[in-house]
Protein backbone atom coordinates (compact mmCIF):
# COMPACT_ATOMS: atom_id res chain seq x y z
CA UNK A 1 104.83 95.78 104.96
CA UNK A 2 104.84 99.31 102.53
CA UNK A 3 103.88 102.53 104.31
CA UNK A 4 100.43 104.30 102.18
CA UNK A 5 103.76 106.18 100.05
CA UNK A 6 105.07 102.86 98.77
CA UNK A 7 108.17 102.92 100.66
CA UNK A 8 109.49 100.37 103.42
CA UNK A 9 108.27 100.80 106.84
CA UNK A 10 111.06 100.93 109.45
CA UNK A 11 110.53 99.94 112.51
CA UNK A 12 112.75 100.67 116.04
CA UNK A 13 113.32 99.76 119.54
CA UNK A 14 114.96 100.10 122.69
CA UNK A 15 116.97 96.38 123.52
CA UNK A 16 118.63 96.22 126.85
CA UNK A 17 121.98 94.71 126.97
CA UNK A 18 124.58 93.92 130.07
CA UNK A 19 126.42 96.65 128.47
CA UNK A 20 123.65 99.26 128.06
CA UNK A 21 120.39 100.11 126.03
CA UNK A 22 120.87 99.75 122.53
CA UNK A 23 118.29 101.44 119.58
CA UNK A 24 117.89 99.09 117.21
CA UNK A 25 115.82 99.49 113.93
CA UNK A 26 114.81 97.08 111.14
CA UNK A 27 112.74 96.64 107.71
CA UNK A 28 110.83 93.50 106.74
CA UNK A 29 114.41 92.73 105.35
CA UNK A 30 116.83 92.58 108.41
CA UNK A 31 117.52 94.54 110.85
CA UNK A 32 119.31 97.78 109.63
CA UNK A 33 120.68 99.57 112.85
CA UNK A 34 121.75 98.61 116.24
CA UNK A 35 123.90 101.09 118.11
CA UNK A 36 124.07 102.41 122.00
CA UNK A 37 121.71 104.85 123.03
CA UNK A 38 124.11 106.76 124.30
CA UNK A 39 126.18 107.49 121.34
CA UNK A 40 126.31 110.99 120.36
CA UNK A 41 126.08 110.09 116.96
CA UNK A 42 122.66 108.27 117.08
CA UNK A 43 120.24 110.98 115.96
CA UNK A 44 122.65 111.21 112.99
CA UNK A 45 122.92 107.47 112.25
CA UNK A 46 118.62 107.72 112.34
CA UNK A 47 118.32 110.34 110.20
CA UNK A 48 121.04 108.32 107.62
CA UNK A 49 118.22 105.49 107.72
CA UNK A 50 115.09 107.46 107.68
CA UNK A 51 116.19 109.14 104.35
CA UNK A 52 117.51 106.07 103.25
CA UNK A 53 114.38 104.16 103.01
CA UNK A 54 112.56 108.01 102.60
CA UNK A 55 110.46 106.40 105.65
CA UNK A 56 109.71 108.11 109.39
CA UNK A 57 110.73 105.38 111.85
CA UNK A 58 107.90 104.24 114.04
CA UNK A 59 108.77 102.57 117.37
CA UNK A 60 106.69 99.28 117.30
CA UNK A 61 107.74 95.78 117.61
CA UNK A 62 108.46 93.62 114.90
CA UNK A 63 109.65 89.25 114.90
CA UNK A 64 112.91 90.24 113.68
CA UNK A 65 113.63 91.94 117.06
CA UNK A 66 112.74 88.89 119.17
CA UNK A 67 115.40 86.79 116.86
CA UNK A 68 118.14 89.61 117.79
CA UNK A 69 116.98 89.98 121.62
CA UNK A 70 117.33 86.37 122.32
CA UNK A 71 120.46 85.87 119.97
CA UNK A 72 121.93 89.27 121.84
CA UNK A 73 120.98 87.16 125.58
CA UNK A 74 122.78 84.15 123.88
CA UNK A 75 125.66 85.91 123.24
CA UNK A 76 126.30 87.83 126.49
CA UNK A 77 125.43 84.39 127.95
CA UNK A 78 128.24 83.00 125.94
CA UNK A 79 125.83 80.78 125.00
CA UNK A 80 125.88 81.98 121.15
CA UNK A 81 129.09 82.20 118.65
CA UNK A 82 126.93 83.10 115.48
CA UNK A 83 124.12 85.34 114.73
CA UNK A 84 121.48 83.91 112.53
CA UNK A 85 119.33 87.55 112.71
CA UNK A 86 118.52 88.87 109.25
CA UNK A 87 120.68 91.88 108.37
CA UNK A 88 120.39 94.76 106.03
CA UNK A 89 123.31 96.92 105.64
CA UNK A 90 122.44 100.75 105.24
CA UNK A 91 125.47 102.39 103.90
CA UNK A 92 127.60 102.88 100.39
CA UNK A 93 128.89 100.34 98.47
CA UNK A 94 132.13 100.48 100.30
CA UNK A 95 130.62 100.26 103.28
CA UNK A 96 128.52 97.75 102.43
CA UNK A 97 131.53 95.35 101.00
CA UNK A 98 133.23 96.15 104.58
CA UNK A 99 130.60 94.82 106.30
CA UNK A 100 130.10 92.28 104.76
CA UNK A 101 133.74 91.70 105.17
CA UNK A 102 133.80 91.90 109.25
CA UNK A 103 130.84 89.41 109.10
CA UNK A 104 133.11 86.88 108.28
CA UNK A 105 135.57 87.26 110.88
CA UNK A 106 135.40 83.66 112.60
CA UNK A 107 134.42 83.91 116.32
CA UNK A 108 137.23 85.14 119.02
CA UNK A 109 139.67 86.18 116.54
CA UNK A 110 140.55 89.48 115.10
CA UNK A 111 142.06 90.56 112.08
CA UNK A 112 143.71 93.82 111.13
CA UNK A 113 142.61 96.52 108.89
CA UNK A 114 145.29 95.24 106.20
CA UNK A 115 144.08 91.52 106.25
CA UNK A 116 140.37 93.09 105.90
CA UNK A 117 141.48 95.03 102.69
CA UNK A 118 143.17 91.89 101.06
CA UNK A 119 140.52 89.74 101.97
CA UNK A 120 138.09 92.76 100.02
């Protein structure tokens, strides 16, 4: 969906979660954002996406949010090891190869800041 000025339409809601409400925001691509409400650097992270896509965000639903509620339900369920959700990452190119990076972590392990940069 294209808003009358050509650009994406992004879309945002409120998910609740066991460990608090969480904004989340997507285009017909993927979801885009998904941080706490209560983070004091949310109205900056929205901004970061509206002039991304040059697009106001309008709070309506959209399918992609059902995918992440249930997969985010799964997962705090630990019923879920692997999100399927569509993503879009909003960012650089750095941050975007990070990212992409952390995605790729397997489930319940970690790895440190130096294996991330090798791996990149």
């Amino acid at each position: 969906m294209k808003t009358l000025n050509n650009t994406p339409k992004v879309f945002q809601k409120i998910i609740s979660t066991p460990l608090g409400d969480m904004v989340a925001c997507t285009t017909e691509n993927g979801i885009c954002m998904l941080q706490f409400q209560d983070r004091e650097t949310l109205k900056a992270e929205l901004l970061q996406i509206s002039k991304f896509y040059n697009s106001e965000i309008v709070e309506e639903d959209h399918p992609l949010f059902e995918i992440l509620e249930k997969e985010l339900d799964a997962y705090f369920n630990n019923e879920l090891e692997k999100f399927t959700v569509k993503l879009e990452f909003v960012g650089t190119d750095f941050q975007k190869k990070v990212w992409d990076c952390l995605i790729k972590i397997p489930y319940a392990t970690t790895a440190s800041y130096q294996q991330q940069a090798v791996t990149m």
